[in-house]
Protein backbone atom coordinates (compact mmCIF):
# COMPACT_ATOMS: atom_id res chain seq x y z
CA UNK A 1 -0.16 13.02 35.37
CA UNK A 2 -0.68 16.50 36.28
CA UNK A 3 1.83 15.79 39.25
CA UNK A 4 4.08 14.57 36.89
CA UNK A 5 4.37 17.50 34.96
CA UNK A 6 4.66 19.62 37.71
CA UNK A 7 7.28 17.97 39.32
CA UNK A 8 9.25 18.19 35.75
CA UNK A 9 8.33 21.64 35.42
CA UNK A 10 10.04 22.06 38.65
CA UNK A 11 13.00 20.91 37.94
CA UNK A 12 12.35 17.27 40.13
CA UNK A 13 12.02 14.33 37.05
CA UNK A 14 13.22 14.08 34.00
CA UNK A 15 10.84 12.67 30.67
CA UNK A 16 12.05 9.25 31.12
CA UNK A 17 11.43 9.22 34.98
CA UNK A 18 7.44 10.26 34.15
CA UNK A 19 7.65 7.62 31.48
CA UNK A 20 8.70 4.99 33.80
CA UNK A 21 6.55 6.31 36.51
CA UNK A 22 3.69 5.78 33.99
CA UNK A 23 5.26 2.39 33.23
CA UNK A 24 4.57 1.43 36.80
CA UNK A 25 1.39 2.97 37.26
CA UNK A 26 0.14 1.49 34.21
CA UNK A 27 0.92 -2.24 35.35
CA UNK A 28 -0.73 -1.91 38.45
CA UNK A 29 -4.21 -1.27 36.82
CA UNK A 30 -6.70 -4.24 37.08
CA UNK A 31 -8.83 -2.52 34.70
CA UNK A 32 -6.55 -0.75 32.20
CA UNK A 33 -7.54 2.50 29.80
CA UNK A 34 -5.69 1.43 26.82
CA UNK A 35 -6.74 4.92 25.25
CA UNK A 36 -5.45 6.73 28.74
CA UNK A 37 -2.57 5.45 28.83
CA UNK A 38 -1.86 5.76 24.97
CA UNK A 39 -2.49 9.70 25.70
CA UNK A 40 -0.35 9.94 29.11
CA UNK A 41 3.02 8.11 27.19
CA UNK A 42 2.38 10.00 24.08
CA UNK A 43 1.78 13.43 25.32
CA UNK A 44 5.53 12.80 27.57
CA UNK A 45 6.93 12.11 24.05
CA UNK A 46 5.95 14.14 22.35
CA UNK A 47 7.02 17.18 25.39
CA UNK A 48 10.37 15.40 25.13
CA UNK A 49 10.58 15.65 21.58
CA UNK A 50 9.74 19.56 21.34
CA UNK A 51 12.56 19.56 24.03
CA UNK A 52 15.12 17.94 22.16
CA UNK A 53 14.37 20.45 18.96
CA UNK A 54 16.09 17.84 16.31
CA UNK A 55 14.34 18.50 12.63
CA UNK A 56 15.06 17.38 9.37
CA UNK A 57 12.55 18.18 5.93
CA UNK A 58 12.18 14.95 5.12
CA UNK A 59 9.25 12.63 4.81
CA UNK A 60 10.67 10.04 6.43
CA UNK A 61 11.12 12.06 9.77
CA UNK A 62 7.75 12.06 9.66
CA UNK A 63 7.95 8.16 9.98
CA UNK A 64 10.47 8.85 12.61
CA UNK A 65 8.21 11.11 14.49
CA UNK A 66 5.68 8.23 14.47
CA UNK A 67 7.47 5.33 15.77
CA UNK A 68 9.49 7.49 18.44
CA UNK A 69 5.47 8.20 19.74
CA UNK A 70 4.29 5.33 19.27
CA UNK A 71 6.42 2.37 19.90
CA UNK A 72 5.21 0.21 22.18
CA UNK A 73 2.12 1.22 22.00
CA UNK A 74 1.10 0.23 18.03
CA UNK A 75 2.77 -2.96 16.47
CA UNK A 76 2.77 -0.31 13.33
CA UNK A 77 4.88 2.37 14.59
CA UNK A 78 6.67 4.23 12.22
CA UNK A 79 5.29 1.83 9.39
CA UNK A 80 2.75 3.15 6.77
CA UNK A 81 -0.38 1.74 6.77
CA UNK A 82 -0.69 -0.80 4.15
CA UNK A 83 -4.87 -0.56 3.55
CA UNK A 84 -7.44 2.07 3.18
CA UNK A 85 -9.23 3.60 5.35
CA UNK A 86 -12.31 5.81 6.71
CA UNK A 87 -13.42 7.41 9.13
CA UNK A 88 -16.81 8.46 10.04
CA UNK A 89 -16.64 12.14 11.67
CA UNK A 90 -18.74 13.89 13.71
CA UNK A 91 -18.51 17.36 12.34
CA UNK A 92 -19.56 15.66 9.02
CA UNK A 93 -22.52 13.64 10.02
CA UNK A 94 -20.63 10.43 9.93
CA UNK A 95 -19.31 10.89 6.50
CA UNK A 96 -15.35 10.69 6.02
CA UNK A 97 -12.72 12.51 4.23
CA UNK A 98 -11.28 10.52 1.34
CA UNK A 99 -7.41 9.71 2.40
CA UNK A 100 -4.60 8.26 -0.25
CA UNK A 101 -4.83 5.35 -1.27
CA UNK A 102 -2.21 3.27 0.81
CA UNK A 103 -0.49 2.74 -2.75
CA UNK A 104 0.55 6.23 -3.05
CA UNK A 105 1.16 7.43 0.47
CA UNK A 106 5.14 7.78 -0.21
CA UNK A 107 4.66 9.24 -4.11
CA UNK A 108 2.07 12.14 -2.88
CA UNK A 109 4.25 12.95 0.54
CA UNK A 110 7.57 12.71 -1.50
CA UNK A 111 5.82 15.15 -3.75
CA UNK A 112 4.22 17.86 -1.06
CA UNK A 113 7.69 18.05 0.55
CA UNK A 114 9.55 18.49 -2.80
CA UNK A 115 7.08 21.11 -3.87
CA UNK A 116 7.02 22.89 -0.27
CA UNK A 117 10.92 22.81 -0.19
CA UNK A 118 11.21 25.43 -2.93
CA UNK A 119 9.62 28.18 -0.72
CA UNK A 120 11.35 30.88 0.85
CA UNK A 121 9.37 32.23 3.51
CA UNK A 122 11.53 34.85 4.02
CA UNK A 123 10.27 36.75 0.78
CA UNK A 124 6.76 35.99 1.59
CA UNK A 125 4.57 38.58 3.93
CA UNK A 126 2.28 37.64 6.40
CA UNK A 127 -0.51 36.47 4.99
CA UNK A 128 1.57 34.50 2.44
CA UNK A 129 3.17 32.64 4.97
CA UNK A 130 0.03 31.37 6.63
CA UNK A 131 -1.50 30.70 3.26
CA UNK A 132 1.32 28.26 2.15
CA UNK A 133 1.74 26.54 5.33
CA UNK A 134 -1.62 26.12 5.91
CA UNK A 135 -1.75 24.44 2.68
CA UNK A 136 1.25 22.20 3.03
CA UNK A 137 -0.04 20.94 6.39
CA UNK A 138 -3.32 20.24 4.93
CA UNK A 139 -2.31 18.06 1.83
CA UNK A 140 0.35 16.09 4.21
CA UNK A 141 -2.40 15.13 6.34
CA UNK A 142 -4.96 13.97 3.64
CA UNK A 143 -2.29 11.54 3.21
CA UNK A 144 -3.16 10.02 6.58
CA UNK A 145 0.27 7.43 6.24
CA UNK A 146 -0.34 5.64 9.43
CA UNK A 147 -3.12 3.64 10.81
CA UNK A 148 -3.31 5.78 14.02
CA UNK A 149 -1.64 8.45 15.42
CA UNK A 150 -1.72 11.08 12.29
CA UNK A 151 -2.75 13.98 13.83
CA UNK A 152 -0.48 14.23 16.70
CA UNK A 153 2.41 13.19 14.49
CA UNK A 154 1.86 15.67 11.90
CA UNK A 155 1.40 18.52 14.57
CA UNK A 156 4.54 17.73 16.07
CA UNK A 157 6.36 17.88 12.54
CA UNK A 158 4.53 21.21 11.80
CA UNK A 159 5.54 22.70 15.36
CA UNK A 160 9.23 21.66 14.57
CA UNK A 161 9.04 23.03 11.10
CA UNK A 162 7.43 26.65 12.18
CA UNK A 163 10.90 26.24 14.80
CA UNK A 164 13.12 26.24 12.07
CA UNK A 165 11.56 28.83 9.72
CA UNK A 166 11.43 31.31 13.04
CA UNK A 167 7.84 31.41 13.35
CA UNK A 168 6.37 33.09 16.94
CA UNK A 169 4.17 29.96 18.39
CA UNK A 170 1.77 30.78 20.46
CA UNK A 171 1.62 27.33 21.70
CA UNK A 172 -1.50 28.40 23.68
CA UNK A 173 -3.52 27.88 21.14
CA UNK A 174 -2.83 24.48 20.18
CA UNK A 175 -3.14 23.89 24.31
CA UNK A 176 -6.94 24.95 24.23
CA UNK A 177 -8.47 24.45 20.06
CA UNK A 178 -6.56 21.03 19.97
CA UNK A 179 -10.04 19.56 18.92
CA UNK A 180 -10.95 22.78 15.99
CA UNK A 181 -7.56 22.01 14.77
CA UNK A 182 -8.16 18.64 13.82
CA UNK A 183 -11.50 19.38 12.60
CA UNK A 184 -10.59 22.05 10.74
CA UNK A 185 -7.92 19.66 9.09
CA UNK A 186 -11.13 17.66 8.28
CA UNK A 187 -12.91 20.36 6.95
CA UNK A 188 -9.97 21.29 4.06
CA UNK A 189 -9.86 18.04 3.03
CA UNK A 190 -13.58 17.41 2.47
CA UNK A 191 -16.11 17.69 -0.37
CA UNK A 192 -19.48 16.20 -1.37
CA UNK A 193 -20.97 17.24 -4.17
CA UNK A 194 -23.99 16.42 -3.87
CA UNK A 195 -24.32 18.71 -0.74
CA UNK A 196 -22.75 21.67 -2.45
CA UNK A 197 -19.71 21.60 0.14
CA UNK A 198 -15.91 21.87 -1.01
CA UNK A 199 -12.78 21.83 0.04
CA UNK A 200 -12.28 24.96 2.26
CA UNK A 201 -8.77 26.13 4.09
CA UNK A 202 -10.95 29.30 5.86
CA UNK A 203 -11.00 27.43 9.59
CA UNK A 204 -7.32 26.18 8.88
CA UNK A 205 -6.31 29.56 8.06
CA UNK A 206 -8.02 31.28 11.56
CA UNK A 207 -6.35 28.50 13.66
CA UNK A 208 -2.73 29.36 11.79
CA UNK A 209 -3.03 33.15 12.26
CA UNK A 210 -4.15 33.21 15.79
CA UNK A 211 -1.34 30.41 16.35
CA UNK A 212 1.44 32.68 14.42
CA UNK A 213 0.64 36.27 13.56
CA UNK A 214 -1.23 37.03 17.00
CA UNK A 215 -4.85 36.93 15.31
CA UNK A 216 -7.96 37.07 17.66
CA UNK A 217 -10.45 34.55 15.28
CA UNK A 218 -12.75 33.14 17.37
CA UNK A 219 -12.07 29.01 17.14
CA UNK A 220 -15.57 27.65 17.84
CA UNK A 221 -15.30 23.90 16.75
CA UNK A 222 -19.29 24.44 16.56
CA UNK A 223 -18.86 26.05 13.51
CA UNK A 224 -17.13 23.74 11.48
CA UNK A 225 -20.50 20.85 11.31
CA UNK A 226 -21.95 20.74 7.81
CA UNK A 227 -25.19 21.30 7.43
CA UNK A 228 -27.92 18.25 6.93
């Protein structure tokens, strides 16, 4: 893979030549890493969609997003997941987040975009702008709408929407705290009550302003575990 991207880097291959490159290396496994090659065909489309720069604020691109990644590879591309789920997490001693119910997924994200819509980022300062974001990337991914594949998907969209509201990316840091991200995702999203823990956007916030206003937070994914 790393070939591959050099050679397209260079100038060499195209997306769809690594892609059927992959293809081929892919059949010739005897023993095949379903969750290799998952990442390998993904992580070419999702290079290929940053390339192409198409966006539109919709929820449903967002569905789009998922299938284009994902086809082939899920029998539930693109479709929302029609079931509940959990998922035991390390950072939170093997307790989950509580996503949507499947019976709401498209009356909560149909709300987050309406509501988000109405911003104008271009009256907002600095920290305002990471605040609301950081928010609106947080509630669309509580929703969780697909079986697999959330994460990446709603990165992508979030990358695509910074584009278009003229954000500086420093995609650097979503090369190298790819892992805090996602945990820090977790971490907004989760409570327990009984534990005294809440809800809390502070990691989200760190990995947004090193990511956009050139801030120097340390991302240690050590410090997002809850305590015992």
């Amino acid at each position: 893979m790393l070939k591959q991207v050099k050679d397209n880097i260079n100038g060499k291959i195209n997306i769809r030549d690594i892609e059927a490159n992959l293809t081929k290396y892919y059949n010739k496994q005897f023993k095949l890493n379903v969750k290799e090659k998952e990442c390998d065909f993904v992580s070419a489309r999702i290079v290929e969609l940053l390339i192409k720069d198409k966006f539109v604020f919709d929820y449903n691109f967002i569905k789009d997003i998922h299938k284009y990644l994902f086809n082939d590879i899920y029998n539930f591309a693109g479709k929302y997941r029609t079931y509940n789920i959990t998922k035991d997490e390390h950072i939170l001693r093997n307790d989950t987040v509580i996503y949507t119910d499947y019976n709401m997924i498209e009356s909560i994200l149909d709300y987050d975009f309406k509501e988000e819509i109405k911003r104008d980022y271009s009256k907002l300062d600095k920290n305002e702008r990471i605040h609301h974001i950081t928010n609106f990337t947080s509630r669309i991914w509580e929703v969780h709408p697909f079986g697999e594949g959330n994460t990446r998907t709603i990165a992508l969209f979030i990358i695509l929407y910074l584009k278009t509201l003229r954000f500086n990316i420093n995609y650097l840091v979503f090369k190298e705290h790819s892992l805090y991200f996602r945990n820090a995702l977790v971490r907004s999203n989760y409570s327990n009550k009984d534990k005294d823990i809440y809800p809390t956007n502070e990691y989200l916030i760190n990995f947004f302003e090193n990511l956009l206003n050139g801030g120097n937070h340390k991302l240690d994914n050590n410090n997002l575990y809850v305590d015992d």
